[in-house]
C-alpha atoms as a PDB file:
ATOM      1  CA  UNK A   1     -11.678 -14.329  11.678  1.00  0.00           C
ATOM      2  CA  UNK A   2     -10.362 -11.857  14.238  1.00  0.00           C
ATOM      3  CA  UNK A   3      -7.716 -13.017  16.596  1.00  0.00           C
ATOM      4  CA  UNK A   4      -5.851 -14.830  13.919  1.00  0.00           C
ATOM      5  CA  UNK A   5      -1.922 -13.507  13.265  1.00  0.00           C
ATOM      6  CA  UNK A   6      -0.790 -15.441  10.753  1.00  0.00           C
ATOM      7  CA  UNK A   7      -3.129 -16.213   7.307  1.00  0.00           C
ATOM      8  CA  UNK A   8      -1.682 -18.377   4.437  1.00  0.00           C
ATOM      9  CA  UNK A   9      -3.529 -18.515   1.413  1.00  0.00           C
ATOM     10  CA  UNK A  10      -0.836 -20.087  -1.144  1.00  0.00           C
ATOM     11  CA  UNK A  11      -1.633 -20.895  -3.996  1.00  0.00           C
ATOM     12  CA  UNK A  12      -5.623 -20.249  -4.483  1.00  0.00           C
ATOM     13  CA  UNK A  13      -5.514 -18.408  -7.868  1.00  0.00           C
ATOM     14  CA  UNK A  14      -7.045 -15.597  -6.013  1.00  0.00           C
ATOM     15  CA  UNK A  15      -6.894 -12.503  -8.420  1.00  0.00           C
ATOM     16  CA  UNK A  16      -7.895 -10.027  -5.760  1.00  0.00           C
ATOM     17  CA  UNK A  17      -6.986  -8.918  -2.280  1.00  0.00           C
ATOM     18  CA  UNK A  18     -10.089  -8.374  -0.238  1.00  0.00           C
ATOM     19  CA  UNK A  19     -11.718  -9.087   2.944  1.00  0.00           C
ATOM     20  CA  UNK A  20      -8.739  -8.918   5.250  1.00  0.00           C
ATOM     21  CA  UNK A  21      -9.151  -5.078   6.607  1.00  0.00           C
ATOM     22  CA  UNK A  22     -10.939  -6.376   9.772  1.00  0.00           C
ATOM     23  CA  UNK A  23      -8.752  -8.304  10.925  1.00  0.00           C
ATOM     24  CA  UNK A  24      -6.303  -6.343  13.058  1.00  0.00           C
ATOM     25  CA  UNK A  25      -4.464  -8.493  14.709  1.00  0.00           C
ATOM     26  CA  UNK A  26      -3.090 -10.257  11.373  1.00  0.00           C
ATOM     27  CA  UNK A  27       1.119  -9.790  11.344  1.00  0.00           C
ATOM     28  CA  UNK A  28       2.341 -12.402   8.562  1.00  0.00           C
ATOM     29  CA  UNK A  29       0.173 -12.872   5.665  1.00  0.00           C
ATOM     30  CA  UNK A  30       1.352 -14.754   2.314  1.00  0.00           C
ATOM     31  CA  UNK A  31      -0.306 -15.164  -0.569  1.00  0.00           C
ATOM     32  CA  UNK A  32       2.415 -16.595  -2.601  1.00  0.00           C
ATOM     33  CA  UNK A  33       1.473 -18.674  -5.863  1.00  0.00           C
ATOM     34  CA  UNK A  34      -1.691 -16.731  -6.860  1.00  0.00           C
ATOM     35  CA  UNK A  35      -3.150 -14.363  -9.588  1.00  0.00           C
ATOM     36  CA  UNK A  36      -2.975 -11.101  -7.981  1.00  0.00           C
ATOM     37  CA  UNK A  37      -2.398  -8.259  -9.874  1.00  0.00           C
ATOM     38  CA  UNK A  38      -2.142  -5.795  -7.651  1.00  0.00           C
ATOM     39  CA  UNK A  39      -1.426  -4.941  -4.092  1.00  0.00           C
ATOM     40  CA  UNK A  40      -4.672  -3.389  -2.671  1.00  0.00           C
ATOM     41  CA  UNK A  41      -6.819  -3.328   0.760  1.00  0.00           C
ATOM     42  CA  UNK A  42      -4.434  -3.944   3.381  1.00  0.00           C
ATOM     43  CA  UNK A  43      -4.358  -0.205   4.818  1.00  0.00           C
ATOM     44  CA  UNK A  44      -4.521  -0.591   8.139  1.00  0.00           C
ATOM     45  CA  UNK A  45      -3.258  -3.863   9.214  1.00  0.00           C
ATOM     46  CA  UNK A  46      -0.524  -4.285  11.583  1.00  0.00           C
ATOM     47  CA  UNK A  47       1.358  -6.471   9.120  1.00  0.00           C
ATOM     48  CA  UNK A  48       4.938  -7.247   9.572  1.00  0.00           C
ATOM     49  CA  UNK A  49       5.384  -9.984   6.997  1.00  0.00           C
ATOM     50  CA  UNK A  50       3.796 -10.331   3.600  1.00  0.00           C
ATOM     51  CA  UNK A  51       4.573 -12.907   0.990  1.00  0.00           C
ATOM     52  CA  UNK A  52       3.214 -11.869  -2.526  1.00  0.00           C
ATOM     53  CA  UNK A  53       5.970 -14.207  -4.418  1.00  0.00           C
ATOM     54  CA  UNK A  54       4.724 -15.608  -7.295  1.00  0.00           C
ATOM     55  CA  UNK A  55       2.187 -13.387  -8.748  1.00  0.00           C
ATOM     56  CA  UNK A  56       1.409 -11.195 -11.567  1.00  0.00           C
ATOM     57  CA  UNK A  57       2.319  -7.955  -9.697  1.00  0.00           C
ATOM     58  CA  UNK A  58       3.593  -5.509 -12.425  1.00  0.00           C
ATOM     59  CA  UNK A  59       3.620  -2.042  -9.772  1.00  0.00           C
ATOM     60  CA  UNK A  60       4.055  -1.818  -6.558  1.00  0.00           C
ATOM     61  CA  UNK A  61       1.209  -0.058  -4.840  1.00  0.00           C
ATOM     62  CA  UNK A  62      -0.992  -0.216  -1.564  1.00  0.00           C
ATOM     63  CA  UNK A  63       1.688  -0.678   0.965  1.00  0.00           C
ATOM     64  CA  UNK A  64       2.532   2.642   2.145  1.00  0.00           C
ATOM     65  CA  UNK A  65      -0.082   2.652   5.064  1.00  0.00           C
ATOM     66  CA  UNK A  66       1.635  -0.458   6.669  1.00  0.00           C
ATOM     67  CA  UNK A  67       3.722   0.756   8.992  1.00  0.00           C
ATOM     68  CA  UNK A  68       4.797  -2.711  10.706  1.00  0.00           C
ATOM     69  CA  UNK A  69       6.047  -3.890   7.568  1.00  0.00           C
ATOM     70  CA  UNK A  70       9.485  -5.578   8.083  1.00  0.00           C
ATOM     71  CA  UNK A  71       9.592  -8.392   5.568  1.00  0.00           C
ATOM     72  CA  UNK A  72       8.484  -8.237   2.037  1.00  0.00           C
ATOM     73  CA  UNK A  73       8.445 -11.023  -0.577  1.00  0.00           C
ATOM     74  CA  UNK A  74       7.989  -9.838  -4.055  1.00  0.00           C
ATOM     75  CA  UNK A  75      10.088 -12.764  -5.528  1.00  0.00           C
ATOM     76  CA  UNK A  76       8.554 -14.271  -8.850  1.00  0.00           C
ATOM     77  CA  UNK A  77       6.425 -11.056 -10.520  1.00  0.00           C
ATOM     78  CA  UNK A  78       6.553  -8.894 -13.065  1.00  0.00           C
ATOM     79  CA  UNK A  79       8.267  -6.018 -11.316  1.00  0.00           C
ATOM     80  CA  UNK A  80      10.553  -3.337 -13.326  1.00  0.00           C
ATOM     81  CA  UNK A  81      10.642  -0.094 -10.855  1.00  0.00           C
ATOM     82  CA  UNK A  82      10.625   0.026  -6.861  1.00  0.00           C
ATOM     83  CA  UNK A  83       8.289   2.902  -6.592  1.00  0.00           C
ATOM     84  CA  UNK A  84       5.711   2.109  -4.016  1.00  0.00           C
ATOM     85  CA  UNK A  85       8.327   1.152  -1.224  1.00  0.00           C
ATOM     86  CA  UNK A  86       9.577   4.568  -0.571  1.00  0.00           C
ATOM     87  CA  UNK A  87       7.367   5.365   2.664  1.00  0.00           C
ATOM     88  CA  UNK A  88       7.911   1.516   4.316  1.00  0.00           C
ATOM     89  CA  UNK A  89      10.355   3.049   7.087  1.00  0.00           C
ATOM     90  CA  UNK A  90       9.980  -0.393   9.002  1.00  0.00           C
ATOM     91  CA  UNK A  91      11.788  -2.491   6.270  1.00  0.00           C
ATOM     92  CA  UNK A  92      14.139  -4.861   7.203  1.00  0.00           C
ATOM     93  CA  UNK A  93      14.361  -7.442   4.459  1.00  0.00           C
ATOM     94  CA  UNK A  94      13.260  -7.081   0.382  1.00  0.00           C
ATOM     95  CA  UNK A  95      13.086 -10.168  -1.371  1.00  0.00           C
ATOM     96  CA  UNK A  96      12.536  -8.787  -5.258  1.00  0.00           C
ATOM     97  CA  UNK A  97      14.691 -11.990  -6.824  1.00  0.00           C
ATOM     98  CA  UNK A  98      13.218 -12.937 -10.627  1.00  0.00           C
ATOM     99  CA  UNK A  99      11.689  -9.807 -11.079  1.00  0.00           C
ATOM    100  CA  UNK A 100      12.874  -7.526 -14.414  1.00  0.00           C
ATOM    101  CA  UNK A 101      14.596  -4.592 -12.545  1.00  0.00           C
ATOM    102  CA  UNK A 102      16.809  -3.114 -14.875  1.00  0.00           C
ATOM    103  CA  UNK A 103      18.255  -0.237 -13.502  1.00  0.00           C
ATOM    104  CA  UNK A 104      20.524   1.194 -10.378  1.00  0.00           C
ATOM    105  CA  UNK A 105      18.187   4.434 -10.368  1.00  0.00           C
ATOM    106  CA  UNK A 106      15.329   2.539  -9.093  1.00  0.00           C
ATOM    107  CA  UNK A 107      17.573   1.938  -5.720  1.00  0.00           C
ATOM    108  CA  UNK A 108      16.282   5.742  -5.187  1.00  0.00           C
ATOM    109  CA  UNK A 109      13.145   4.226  -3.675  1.00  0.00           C
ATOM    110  CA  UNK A 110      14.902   2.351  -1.440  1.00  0.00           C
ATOM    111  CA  UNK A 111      18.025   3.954  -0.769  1.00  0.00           C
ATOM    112  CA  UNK A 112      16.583   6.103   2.329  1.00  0.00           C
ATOM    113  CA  UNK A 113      14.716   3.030   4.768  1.00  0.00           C
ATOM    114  CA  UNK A 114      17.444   3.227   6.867  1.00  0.00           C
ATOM    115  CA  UNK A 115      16.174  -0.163   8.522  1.00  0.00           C
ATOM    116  CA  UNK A 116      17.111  -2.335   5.476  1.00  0.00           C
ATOM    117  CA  UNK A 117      19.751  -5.061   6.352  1.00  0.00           C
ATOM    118  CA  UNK A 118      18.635  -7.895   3.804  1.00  0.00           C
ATOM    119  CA  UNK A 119      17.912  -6.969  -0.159  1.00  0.00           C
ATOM    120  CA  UNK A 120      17.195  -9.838  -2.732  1.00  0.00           C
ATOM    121  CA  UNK A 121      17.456  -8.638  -6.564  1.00  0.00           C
ATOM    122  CA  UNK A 122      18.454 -12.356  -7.934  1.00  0.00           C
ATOM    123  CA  UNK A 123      17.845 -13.266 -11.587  1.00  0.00           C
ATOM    124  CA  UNK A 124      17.091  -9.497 -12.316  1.00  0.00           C
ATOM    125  CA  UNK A 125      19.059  -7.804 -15.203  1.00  0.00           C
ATOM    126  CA  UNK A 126      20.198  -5.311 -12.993  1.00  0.00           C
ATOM    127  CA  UNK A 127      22.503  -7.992 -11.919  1.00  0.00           C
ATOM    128  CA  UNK A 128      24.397  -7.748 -14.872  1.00  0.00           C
ATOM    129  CA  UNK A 129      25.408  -3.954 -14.248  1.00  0.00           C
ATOM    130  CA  UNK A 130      28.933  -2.845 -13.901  1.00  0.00           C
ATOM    131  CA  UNK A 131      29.742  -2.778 -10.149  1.00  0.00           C
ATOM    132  CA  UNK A 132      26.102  -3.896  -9.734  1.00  0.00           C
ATOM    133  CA  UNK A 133      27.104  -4.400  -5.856  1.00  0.00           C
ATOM    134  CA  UNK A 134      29.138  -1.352  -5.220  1.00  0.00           C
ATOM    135  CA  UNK A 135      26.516   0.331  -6.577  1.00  0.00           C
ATOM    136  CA  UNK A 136      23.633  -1.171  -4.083  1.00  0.00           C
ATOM    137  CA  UNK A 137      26.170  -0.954  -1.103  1.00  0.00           C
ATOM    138  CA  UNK A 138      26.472   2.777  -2.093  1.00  0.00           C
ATOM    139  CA  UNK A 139      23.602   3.185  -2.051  1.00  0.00           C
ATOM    140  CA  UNK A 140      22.387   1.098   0.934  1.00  0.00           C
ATOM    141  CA  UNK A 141      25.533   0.904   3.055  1.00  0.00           C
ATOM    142  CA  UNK A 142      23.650  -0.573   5.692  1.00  0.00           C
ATOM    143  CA  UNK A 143      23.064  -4.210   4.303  1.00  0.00           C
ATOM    144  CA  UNK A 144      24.588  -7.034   5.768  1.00  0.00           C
ATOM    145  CA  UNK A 145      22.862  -9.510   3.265  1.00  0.00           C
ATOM    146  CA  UNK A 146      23.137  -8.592  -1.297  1.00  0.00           C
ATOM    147  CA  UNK A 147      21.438 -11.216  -2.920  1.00  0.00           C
ATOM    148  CA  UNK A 148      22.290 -14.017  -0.379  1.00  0.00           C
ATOM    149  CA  UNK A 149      25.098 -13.273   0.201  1.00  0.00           C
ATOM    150  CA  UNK A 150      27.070 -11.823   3.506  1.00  0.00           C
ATOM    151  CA  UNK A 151      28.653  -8.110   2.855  1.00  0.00           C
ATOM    152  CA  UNK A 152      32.199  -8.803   4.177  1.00  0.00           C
ATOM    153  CA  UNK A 153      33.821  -5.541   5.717  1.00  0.00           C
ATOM    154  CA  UNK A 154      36.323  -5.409   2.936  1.00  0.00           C
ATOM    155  CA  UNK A 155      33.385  -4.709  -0.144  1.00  0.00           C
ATOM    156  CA  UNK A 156      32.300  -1.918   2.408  1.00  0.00           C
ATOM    157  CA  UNK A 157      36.144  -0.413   3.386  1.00  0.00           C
ATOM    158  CA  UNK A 158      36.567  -0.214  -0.670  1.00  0.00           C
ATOM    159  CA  UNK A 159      33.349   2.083  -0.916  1.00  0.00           C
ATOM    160  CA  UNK A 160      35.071   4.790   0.778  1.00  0.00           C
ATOM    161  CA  UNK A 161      37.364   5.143  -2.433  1.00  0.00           C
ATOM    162  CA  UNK A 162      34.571   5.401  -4.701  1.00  0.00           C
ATOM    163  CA  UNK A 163      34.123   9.127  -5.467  1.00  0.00           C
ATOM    164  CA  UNK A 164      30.693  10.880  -6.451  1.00  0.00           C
ATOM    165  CA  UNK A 165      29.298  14.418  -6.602  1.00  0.00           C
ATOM    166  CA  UNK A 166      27.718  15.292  -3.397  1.00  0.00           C
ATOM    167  CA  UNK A 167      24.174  14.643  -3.759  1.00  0.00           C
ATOM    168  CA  UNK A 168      21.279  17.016  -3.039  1.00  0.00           C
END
């Protein structure tokens, strides 16, 4: 089905991604309330938006070849480390609420996508780390949205007390 821009399969138990590389002119996809496993065969498309919430996605893999890629929905998987979204440069907004991220080193992966305003880590343990936000706006200082909720100027003026050895 060429021609078509927006696909949604919800909630098909599909268990595989396939059949979608032809179709070029496809920019919001979601496959939210499914099987799938794993990310795989969309290298290629001009996507911009893709909803994989509710899943059984345990790594995050086959996304570094889409280079339109502004929103991402990972809500509702079985998620633990944010390798895999390194290389998505066009990343505006990360939904990764009721996942099991545990720790601030994974914001690594995401600290450089300099494009990042909106970042979703809800009902994830690393919630429950001291200074969990300071951390993240550290980190990301470029977020206007933690969790759903507005960064205020203030959170961001008290950053520039928090010390840290110069990074390489």
């Amino acid at each position: 089905a060429t021609g078509v821009t927006n696909k949604f399969i919800d909630d098909n138990k599909i268990s595989k991604i396939e059949g979608l590389i032809s179709n070029k002119s496809l920019i919001s996809l979601s496959l939210r309330m499914n099987q799938i496993t794993k990310i795989e065969n969309l290298d290629g498309l001009n996507l911009e938006d893709l909803n994989l919430s509710q899943n059984q996605i345990g790594k995050i893999t086959g996304l570094s070849k889409l280079l339109h890629l502004k929103e991402l929905d990972l809500s509702k998987n079985h998620i633990r480390h944010l390798a895999g979204l390194q290389n998505i440069e066009s990343l505006r907004f990360l939904n990764l609420s009721l996942n099991n991220i545990v720790k601030v080193l994974q914001l690594q992966y995401i600290e450089r996508l300099n494009l990042l305003t909106e970042l979703d880590f809800s009902f994830n343990p690393i919630q429950n780390k001291k200074h969990y936000r300071s951390q993240v706006l550290y980190h990301i200082p470029q977020l206007r949205m933690l969790d759903g909720v507005e960064i205020i100027a203030e959170e961001k003026l008290s950053l520039i007390h928090i010390s840290e050895p110069t990074r390489r």
